[in-house]
Protein backbone atom coordinates (compact mmCIF):
# COMPACT_ATOMS: atom_id res chain seq x y z
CA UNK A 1 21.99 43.05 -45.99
CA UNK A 2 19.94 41.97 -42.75
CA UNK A 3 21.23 39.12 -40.33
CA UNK A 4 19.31 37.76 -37.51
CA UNK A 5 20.62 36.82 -34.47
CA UNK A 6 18.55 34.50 -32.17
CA UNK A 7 19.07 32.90 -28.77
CA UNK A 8 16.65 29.41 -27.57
CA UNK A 9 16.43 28.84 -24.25
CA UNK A 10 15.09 25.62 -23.05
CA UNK A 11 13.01 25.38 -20.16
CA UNK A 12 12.30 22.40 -17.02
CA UNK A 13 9.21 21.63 -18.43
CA UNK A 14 10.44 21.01 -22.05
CA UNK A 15 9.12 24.66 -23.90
CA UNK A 16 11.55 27.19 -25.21
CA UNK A 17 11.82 30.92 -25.33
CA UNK A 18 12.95 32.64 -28.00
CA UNK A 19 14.95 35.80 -28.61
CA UNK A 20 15.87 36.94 -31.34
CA UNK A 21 17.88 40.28 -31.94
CA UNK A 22 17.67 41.69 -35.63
CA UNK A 23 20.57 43.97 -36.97
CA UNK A 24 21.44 45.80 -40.29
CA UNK A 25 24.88 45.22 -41.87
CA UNK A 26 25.62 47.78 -44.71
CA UNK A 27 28.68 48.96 -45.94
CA UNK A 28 29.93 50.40 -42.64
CA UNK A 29 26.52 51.90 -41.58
CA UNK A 30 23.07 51.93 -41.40
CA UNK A 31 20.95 51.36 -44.60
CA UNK A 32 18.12 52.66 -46.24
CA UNK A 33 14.35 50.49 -45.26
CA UNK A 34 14.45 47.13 -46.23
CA UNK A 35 13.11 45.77 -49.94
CA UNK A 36 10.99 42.64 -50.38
CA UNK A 37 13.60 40.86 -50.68
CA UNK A 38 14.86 41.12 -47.23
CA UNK A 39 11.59 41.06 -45.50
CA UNK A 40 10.64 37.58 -47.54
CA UNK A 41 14.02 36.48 -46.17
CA UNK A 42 13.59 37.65 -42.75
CA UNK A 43 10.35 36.28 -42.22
CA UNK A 44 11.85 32.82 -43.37
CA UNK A 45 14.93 33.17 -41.12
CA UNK A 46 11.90 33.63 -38.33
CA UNK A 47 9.56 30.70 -39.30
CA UNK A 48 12.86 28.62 -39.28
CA UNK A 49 13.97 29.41 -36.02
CA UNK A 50 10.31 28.95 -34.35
CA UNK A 51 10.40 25.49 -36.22
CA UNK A 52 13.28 24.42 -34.82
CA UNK A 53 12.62 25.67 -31.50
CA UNK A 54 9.28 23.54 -31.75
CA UNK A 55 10.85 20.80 -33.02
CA UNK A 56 13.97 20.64 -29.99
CA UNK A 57 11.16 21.32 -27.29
CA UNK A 58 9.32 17.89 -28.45
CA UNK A 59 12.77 15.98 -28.49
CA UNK A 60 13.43 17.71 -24.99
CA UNK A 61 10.93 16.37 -23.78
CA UNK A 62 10.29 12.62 -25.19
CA UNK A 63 14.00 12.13 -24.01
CA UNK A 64 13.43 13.49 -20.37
CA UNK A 65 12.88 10.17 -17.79
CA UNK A 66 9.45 11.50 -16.43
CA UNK A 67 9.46 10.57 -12.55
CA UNK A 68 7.28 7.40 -11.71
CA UNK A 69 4.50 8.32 -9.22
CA UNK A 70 4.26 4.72 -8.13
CA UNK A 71 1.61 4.66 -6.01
CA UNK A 72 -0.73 7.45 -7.84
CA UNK A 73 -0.02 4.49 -10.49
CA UNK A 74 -1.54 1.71 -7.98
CA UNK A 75 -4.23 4.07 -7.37
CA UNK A 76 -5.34 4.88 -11.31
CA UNK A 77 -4.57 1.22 -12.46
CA UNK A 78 -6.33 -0.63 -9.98
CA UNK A 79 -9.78 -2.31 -10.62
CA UNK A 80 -12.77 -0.56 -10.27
CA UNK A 81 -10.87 2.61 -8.59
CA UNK A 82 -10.59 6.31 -9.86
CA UNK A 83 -9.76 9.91 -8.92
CA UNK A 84 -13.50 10.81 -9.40
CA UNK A 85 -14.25 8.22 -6.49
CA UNK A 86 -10.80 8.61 -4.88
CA UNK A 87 -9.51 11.88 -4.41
CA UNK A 88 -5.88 10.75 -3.12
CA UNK A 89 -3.71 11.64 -6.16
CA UNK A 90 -3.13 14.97 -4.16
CA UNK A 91 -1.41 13.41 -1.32
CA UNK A 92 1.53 12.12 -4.01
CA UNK A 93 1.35 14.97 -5.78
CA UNK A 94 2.41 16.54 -2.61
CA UNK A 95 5.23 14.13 -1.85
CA UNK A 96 6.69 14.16 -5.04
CA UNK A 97 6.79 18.18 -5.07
CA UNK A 98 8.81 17.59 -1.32
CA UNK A 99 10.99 14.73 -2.97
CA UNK A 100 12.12 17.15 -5.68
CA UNK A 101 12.07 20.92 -3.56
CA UNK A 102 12.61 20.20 0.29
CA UNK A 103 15.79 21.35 1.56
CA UNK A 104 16.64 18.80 3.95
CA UNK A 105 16.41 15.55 1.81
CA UNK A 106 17.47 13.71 4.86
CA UNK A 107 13.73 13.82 6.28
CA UNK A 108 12.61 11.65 3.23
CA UNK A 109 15.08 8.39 4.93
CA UNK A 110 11.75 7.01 6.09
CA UNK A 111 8.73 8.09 3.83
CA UNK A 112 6.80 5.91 6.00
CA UNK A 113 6.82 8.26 8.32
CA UNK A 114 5.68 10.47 6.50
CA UNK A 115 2.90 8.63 5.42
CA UNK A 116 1.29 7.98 8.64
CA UNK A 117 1.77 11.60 10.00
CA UNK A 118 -0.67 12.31 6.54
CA UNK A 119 -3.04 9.75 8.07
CA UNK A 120 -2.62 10.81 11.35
CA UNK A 121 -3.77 14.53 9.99
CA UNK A 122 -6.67 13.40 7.94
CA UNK A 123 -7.92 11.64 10.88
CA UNK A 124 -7.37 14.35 12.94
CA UNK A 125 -9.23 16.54 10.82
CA UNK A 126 -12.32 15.16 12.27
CA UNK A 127 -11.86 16.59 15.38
CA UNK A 128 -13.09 13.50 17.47
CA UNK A 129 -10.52 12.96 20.30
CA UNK A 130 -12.11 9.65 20.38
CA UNK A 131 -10.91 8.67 16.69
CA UNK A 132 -7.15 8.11 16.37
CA UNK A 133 -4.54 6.64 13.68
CA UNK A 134 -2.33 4.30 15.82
CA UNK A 135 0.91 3.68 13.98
CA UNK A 136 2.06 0.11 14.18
CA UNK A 137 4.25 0.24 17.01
CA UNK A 138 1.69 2.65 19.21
CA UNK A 139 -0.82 0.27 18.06
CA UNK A 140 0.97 -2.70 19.47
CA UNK A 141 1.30 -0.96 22.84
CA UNK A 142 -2.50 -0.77 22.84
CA UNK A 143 -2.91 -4.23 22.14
CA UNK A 144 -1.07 -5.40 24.60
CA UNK A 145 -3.22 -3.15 27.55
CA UNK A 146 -6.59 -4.32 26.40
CA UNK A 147 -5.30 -7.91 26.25
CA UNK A 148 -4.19 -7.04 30.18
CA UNK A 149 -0.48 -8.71 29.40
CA UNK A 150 2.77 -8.30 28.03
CA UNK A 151 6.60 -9.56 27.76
CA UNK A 152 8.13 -6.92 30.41
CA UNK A 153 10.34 -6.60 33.47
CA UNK A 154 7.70 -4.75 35.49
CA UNK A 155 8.44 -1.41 35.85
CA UNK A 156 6.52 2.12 35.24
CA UNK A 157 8.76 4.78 34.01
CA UNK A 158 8.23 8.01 33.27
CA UNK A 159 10.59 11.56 32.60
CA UNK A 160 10.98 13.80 35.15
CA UNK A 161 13.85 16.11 34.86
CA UNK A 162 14.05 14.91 31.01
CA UNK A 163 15.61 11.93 32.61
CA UNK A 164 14.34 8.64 31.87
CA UNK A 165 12.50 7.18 35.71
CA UNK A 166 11.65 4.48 37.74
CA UNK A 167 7.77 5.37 38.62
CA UNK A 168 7.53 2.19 40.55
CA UNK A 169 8.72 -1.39 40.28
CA UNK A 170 4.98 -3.52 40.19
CA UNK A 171 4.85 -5.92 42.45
CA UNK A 172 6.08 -9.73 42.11
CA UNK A 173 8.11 -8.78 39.22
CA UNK A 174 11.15 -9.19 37.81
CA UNK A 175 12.41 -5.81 38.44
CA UNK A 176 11.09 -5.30 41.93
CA UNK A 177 12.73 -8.77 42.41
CA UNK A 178 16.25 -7.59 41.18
CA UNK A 179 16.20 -4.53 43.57
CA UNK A 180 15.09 -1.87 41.18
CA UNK A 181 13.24 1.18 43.02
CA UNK A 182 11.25 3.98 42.75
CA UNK A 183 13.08 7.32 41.16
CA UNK A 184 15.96 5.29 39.94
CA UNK A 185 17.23 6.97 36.67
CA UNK A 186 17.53 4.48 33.83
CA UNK A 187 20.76 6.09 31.54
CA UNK A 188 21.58 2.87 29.59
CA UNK A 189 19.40 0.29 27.63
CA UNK A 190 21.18 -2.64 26.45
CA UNK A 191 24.12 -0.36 26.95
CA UNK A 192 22.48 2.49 25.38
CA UNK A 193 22.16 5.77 26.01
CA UNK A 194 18.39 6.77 26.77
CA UNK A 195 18.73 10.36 26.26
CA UNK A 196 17.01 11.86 23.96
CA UNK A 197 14.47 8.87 24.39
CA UNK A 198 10.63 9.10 24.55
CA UNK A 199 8.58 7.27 27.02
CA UNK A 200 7.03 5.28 23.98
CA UNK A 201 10.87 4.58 22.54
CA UNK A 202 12.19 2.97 26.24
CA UNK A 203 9.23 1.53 26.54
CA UNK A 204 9.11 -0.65 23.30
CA UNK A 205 13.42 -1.64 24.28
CA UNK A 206 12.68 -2.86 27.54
CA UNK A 207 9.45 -4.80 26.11
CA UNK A 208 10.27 -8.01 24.58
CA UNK A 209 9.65 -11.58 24.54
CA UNK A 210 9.25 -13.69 27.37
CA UNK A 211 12.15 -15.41 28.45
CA UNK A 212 15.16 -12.87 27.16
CA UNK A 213 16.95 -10.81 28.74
CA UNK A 214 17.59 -6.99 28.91
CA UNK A 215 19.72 -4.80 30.85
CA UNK A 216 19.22 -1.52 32.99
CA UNK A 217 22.12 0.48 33.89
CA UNK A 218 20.41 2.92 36.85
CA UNK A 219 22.03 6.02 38.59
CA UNK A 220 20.94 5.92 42.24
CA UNK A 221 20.38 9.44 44.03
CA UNK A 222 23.77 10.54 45.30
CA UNK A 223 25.68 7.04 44.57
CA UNK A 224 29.10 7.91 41.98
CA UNK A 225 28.48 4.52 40.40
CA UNK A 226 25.81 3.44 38.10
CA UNK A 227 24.11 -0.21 38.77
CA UNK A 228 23.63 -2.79 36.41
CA UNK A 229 20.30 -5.27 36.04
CA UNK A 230 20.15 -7.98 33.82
CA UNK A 231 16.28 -8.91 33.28
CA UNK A 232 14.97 -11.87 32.30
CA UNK A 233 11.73 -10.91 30.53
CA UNK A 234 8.42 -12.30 32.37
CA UNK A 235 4.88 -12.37 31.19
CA UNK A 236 3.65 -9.34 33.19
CA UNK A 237 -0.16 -8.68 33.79
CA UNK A 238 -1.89 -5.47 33.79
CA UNK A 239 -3.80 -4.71 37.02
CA UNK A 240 -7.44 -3.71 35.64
CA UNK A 241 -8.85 -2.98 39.13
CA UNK A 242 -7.82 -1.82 42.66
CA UNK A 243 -9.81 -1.29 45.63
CA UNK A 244 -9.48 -0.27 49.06
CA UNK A 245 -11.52 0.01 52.51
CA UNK A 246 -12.42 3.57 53.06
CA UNK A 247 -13.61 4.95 56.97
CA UNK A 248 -13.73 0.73 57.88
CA UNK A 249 -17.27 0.87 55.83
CA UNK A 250 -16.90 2.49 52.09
CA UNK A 251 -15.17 0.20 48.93
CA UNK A 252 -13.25 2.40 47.17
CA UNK A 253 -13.39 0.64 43.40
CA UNK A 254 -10.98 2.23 40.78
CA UNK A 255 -11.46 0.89 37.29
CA UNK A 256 -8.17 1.39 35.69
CA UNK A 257 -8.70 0.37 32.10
CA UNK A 258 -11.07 -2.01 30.25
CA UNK A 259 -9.03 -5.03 29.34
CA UNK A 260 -9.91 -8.41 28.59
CA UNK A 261 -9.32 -9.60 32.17
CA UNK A 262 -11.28 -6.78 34.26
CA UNK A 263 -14.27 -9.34 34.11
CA UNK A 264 -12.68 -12.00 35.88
CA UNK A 265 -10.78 -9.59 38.05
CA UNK A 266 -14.37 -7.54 39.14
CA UNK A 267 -15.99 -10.97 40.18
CA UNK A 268 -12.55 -11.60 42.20
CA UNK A 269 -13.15 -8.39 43.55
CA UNK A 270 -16.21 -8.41 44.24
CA UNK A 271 -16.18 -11.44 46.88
CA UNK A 272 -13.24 -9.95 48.80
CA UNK A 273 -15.97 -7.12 49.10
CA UNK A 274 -18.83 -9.35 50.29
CA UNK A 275 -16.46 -10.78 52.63
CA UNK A 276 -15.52 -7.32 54.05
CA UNK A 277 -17.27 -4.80 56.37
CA UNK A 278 -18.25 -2.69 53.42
CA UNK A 279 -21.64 -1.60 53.20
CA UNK A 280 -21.35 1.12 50.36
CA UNK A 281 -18.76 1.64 46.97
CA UNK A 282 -17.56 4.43 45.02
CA UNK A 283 -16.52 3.61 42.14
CA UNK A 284 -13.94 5.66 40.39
CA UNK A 285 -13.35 5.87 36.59
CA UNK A 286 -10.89 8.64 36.86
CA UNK A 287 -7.92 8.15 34.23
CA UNK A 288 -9.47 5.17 32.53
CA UNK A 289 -8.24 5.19 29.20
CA UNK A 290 -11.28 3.15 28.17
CA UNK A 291 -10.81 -0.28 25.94
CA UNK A 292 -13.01 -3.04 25.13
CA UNK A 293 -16.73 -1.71 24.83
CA UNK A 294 -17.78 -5.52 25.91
CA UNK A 295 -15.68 -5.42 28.61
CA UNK A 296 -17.09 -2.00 29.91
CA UNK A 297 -20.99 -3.43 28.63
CA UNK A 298 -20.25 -6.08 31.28
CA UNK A 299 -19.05 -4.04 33.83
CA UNK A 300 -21.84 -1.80 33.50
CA UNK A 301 -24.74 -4.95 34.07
CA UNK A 302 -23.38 -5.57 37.65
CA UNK A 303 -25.24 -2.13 38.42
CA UNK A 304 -28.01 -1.78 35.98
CA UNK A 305 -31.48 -3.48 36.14
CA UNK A 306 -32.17 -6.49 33.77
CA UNK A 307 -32.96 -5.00 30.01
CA UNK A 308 -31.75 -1.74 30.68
CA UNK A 309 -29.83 0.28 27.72
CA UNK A 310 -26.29 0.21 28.09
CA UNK A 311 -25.10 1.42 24.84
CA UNK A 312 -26.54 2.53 21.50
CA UNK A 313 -24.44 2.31 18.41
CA UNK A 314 -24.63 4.27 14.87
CA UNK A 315 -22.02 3.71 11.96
CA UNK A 316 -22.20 5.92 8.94
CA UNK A 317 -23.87 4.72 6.07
């Protein structure tokens, strides 16, 4: 008499393995080889069992919920669009695998970041330091210098120590107005702590629109008690040039960044020089960020001859 024993295991992706343990039962011991009889039946009790194991893989896995890839869905549905010509399945792929394996679930809270450091790397992979991925709130930031204004109190902070600090109040503004001075430590926004906070971070709290209000609480060298400033918000303008009188003879010109107002602001300039005893300039493009290539194209014509190349351009094809 011959028995088979059998175990079906199931696995995640919906096959099965199969074990199956064969054993003689006699009359108390082991028998004699097996007739035709028992091997007909044993191969059945085998083609059964591989049936059935077939048959509860293919329910397994018609009644698994298969995980929506929503945008690799956008990306294979849309008009006119597939993997052959974009090669960005990978990239969800690769998200998904994180949603489902990554230990600490908790960095998933805002995919979005996630999403732009992806962008950020691609762009990166360039190797240009001239071709960035601004984010939306970096690229606001940016927006704001070339258009030479924002909603502000006036101040440039920076960290020194890890502690957030007053740089320097800028002139005619709210904050120098309000007493606010140079190497004050700014611990509170909006009665919040700043530690922990990045330049970026204070900078877009204390940025807002003109006419509100926000308030600094500022520790003061040796002083026990922190001060508080309540700011009403002002339009504040970015300084695109500064020059000085060097040896009663030489303009020092610094270009500090090539915003829509540095035009206007070098033709200002540039009669205060006529007007002065200077008979020479240097001008200085140390730490210029850059900006608007018109703006610097304009710049450039005040010292070039008529006609003369400024700039050539070549986009990709």
């Amino acid at each position: 008499m011959c028995a088979a024993v059998g175990t079906i295991s199931a696995n995640m992706d919906g096959t099965t393995n199969q074990e199956l343990n064969f054993s003689r039962l006699g009359n108390g011991g082991p028998t004699s080889r097996p007739n035709k009889f028992n091997r007909f039946g044993l191969f059945l009790v085998l083609a059964l069992i591989l049936a059935g194991s077939f048959w509860g893989g293919m329910k397994y896995q018609e009644q698994r919920a298969p995980e929506e890839n929503v945008p690799s869905k956008l990306i294979e549905t849309s008009p006119g669009v597939t993997p052959e010509e974009i090669k960005i399945n990978l990239l969800w792929d690769v998200l998904s695998k994180l949603r489902q394996k990554y230990v600490d679930q908790g960095k998933f809270d805002n995919e979005r970041e996630l999403l732009y450091g992806a962008v950020k790397g691609m762009v990166a992979s360039l190797g240009d330091p001239y071709t960035v991925f601004l984010p939306p709130a970096e690229s606001k930031q940016f927006e704001e210098q070339i258009r030479g204004s924002f909603g502000g109190v006036g101040i440039e902070i920076g960290l020194r120590k890890n502690s957030l600090t007053v740089i320097a109040p800028i002139k005619n503004t709210p904050a120098e107005q309000a007493g606010i001075l140079a190497g004050d430590v700014i611990v509170k926004i909006d009665d919040k702590d700043t530690e922990g906070l990045s330049i970026d971070q204070a900078v877009s709290k204390i940025r807002g629109k003109i006419g509100t209000t926000v308030k600094l609480t500022v520790h003061r060298g040796s002083e026990d008690k922190f001060r508080d400033f309540v700011l009403r918000r002002e339009e504040i303008h970015i300084p695109s040039i500064e020059w000085e009188l060097v040896d009663g003879h030489i303009a020092h010109i610094q270009l500090l960044i090539f915003n829509a107002n540095i035009e206007s602001d070098f033709r200002k300039m540039a009669a205060e020089i006529r007007a002065s005893q200077a008979d020479r300039i240097v001008l200085d493009l140390r730490n210029n960020p850059g900006g608007l290539l018109d703006s610097a194209v304009n710049i450039a014509s005040y010292f070039l001859n008529p006609g003369q190349t400024v700039v050539i351009q070549r986009f990709g094809a």
